[in-house]
C-alpha atoms as a PDB file:
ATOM      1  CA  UNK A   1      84.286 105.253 118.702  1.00  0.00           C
ATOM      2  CA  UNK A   2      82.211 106.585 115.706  1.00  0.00           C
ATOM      3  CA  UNK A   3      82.482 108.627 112.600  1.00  0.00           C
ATOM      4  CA  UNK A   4      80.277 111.154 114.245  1.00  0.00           C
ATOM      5  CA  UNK A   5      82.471 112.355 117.244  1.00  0.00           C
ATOM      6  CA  UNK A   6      86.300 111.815 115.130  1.00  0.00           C
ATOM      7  CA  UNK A   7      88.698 113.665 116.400  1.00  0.00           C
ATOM      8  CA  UNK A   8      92.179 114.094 114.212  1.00  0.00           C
ATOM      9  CA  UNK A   9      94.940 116.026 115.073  1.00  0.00           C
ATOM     10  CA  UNK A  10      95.882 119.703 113.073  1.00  0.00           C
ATOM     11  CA  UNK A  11      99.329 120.686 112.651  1.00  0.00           C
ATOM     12  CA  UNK A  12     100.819 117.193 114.588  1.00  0.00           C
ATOM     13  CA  UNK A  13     104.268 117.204 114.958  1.00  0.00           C
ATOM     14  CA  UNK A  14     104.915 113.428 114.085  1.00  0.00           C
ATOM     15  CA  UNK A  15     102.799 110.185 113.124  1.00  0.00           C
ATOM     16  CA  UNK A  16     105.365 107.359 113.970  1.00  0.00           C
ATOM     17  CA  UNK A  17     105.194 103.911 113.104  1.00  0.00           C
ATOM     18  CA  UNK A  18     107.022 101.496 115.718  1.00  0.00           C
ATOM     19  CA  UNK A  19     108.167  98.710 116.151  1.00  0.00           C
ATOM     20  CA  UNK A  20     107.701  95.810 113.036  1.00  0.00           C
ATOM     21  CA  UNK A  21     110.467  94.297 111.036  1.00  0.00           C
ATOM     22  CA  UNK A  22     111.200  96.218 107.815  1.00  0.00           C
ATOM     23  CA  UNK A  23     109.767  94.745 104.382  1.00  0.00           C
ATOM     24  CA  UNK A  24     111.598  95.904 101.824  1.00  0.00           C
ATOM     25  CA  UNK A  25     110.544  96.685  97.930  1.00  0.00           C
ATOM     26  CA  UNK A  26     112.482  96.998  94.647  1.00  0.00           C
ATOM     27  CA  UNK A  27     110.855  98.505  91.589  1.00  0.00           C
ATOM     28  CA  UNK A  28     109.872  96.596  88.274  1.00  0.00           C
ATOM     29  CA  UNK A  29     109.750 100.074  86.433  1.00  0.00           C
ATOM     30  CA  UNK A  30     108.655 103.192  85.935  1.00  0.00           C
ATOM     31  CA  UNK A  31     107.564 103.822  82.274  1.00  0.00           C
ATOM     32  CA  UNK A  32     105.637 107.404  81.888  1.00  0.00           C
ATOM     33  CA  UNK A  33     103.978 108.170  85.432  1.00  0.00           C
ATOM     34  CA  UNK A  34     103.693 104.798  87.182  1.00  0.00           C
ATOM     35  CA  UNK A  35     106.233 102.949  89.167  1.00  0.00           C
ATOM     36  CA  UNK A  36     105.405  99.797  90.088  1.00  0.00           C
ATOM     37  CA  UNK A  37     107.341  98.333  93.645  1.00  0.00           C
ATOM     38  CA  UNK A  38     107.151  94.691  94.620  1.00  0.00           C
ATOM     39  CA  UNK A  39     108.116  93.512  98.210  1.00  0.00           C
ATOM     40  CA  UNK A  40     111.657  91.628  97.753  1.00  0.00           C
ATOM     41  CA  UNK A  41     110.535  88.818 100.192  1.00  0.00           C
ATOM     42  CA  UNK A  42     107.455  87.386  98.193  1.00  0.00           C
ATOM     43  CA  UNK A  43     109.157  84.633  95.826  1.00  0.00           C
ATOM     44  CA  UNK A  44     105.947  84.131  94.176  1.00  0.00           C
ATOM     45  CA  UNK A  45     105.045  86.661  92.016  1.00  0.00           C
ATOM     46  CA  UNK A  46     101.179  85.438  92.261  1.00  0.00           C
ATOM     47  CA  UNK A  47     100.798  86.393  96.120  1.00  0.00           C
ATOM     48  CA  UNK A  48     103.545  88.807  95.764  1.00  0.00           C
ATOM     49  CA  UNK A  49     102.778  92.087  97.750  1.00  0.00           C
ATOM     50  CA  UNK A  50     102.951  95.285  95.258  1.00  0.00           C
ATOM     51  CA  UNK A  51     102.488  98.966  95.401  1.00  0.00           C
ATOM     52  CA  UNK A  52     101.998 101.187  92.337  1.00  0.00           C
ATOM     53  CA  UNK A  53     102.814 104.653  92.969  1.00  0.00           C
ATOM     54  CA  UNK A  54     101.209 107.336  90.110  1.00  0.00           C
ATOM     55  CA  UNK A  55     101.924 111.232  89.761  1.00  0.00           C
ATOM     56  CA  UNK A  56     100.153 113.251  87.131  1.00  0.00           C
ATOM     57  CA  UNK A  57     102.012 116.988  86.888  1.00  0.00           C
ATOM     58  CA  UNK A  58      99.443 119.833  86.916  1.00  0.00           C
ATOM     59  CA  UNK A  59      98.362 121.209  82.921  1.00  0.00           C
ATOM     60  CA  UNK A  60      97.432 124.258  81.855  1.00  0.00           C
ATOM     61  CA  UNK A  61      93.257 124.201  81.504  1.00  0.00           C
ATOM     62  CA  UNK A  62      92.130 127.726  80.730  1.00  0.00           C
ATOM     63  CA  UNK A  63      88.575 127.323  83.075  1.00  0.00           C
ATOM     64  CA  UNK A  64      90.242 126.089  85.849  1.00  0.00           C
ATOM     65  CA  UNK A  65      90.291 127.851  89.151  1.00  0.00           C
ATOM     66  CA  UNK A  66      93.940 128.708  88.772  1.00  0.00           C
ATOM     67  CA  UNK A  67      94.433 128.348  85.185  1.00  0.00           C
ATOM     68  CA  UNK A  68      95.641 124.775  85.810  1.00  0.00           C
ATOM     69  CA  UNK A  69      94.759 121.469  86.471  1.00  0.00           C
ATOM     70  CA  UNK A  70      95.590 119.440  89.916  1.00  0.00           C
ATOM     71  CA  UNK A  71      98.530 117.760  90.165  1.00  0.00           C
ATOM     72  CA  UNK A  72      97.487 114.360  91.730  1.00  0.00           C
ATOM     73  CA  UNK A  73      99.725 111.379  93.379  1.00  0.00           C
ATOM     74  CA  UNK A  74      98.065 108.139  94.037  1.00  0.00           C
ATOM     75  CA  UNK A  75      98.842 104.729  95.537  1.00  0.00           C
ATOM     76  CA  UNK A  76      97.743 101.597  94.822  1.00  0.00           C
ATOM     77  CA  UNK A  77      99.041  98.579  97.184  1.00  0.00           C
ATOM     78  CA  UNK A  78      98.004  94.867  96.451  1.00  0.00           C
ATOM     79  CA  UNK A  79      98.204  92.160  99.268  1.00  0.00           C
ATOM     80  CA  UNK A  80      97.478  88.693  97.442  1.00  0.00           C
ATOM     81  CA  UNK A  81      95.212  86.333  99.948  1.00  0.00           C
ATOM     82  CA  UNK A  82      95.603  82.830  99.710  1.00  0.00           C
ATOM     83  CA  UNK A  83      91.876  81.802 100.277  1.00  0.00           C
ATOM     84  CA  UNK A  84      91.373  78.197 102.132  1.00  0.00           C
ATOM     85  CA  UNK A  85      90.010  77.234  98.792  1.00  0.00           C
ATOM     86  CA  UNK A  86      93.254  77.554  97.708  1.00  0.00           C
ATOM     87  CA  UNK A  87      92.568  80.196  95.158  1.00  0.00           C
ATOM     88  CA  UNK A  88      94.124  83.635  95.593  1.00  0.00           C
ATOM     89  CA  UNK A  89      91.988  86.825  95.768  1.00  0.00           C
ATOM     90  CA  UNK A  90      93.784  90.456  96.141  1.00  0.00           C
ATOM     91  CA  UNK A  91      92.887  92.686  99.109  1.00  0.00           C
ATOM     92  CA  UNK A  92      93.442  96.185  97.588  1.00  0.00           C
ATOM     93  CA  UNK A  93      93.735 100.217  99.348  1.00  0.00           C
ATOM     94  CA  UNK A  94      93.791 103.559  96.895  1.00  0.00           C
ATOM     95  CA  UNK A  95      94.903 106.379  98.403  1.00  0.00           C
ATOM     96  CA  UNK A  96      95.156 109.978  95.745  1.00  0.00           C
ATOM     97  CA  UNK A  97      96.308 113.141  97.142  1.00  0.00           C
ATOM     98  CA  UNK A  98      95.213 115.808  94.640  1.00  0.00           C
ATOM     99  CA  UNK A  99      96.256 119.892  94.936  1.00  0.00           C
ATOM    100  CA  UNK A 100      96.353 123.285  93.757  1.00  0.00           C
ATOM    101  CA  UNK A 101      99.730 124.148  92.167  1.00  0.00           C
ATOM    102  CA  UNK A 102      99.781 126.879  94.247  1.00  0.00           C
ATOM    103  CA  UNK A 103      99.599 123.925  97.716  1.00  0.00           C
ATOM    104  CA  UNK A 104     102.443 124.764  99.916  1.00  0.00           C
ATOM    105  CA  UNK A 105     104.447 121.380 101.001  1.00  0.00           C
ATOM    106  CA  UNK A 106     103.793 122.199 104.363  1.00  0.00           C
ATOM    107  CA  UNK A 107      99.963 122.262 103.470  1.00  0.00           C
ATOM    108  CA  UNK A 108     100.660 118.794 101.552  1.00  0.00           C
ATOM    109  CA  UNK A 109     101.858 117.589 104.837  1.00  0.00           C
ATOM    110  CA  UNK A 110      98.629 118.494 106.784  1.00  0.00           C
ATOM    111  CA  UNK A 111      97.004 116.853 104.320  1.00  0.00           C
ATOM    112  CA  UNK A 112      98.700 113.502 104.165  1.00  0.00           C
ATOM    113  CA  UNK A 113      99.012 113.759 108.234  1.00  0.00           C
ATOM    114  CA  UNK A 114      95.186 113.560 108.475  1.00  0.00           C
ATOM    115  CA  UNK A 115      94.608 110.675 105.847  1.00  0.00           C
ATOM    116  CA  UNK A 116      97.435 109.245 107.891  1.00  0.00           C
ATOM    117  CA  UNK A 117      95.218 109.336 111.145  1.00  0.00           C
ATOM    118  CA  UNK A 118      92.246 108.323 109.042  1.00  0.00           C
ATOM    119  CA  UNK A 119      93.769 104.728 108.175  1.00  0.00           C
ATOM    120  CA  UNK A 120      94.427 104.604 112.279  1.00  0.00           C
ATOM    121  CA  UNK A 121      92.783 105.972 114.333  1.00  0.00           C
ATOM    122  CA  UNK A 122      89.810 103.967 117.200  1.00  0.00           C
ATOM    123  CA  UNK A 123      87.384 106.670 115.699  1.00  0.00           C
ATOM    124  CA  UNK A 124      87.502 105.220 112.221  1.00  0.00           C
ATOM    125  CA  UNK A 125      88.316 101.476 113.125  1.00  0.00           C
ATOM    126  CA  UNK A 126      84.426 100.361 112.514  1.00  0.00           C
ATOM    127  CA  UNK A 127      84.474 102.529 109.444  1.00  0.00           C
ATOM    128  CA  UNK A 128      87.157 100.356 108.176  1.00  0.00           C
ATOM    129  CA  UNK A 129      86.511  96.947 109.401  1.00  0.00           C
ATOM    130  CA  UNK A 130      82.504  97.081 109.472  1.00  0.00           C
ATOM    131  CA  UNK A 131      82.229  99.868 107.405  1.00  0.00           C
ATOM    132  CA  UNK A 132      80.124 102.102 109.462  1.00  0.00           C
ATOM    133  CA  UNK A 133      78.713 105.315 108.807  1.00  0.00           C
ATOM    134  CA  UNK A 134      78.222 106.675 112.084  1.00  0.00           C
END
């Protein structure tokens, strides 16, 4: 599949996940607008698996669109990679949702269903793994 023909589902109804084992995560903190979560299973905290989860509230900025700023939500997740080397390198995905203040959840939804379907689906699979373009 390619880039050029994607197709992604409007409006879906569900994007499951099945199947797995569940991997659980506790948090370290959350001082001002980060909380950082660490997978409970990892006992070493150099190949431990994290996420960090930000959210930045929409501010008042007079030559904005709407008057304010977007509020944005990001995530950060870390896998550590135990090289054969032995020396550990960290495989890393960002994902930021940003929006109007006036966003509907439902429209937040749409939103995070597509980038859902992005990290999945065949069409984007070479994008991801080769990084193709096409």
């Amino acid at each position: 599949m390619s880039l050029n023909n994607a197709v992604l589902k409007q409006n879906a109804t569900s994007i499951d996940v099945t199947g797995g084992t569940d991997l659980t995560f506790a948090s370290l903190g959350s001082p001002g607008d980060k909380n950082t979560i660490y997978a409970v299973d990892d006992p070493d905290v150099r190949t431990r698996r994290d996420v960090i989860c930000s959210s930045n509230i929409a501010r008042v900025k007079a030559d904005a669109p709407n008057g304010y700023t977007q509020s944005r939500r990001s995530v950060f997740i870390k896998v550590p990679l135990t090289l054969d080397n032995g020396k550990v390198t960290v495989n890393t995905f960002k994902g930021e949702l940003s929006t109007d203040v006036e966003t509907t959840d439902a429209e937040k939804l749409e939103i995070r269903q597509l980038a859902a379907q992005v990290m999945i689906d065949s069409d984007f699979i070479e994008f991801w793994d080769n990084g193709a373009l096409v």
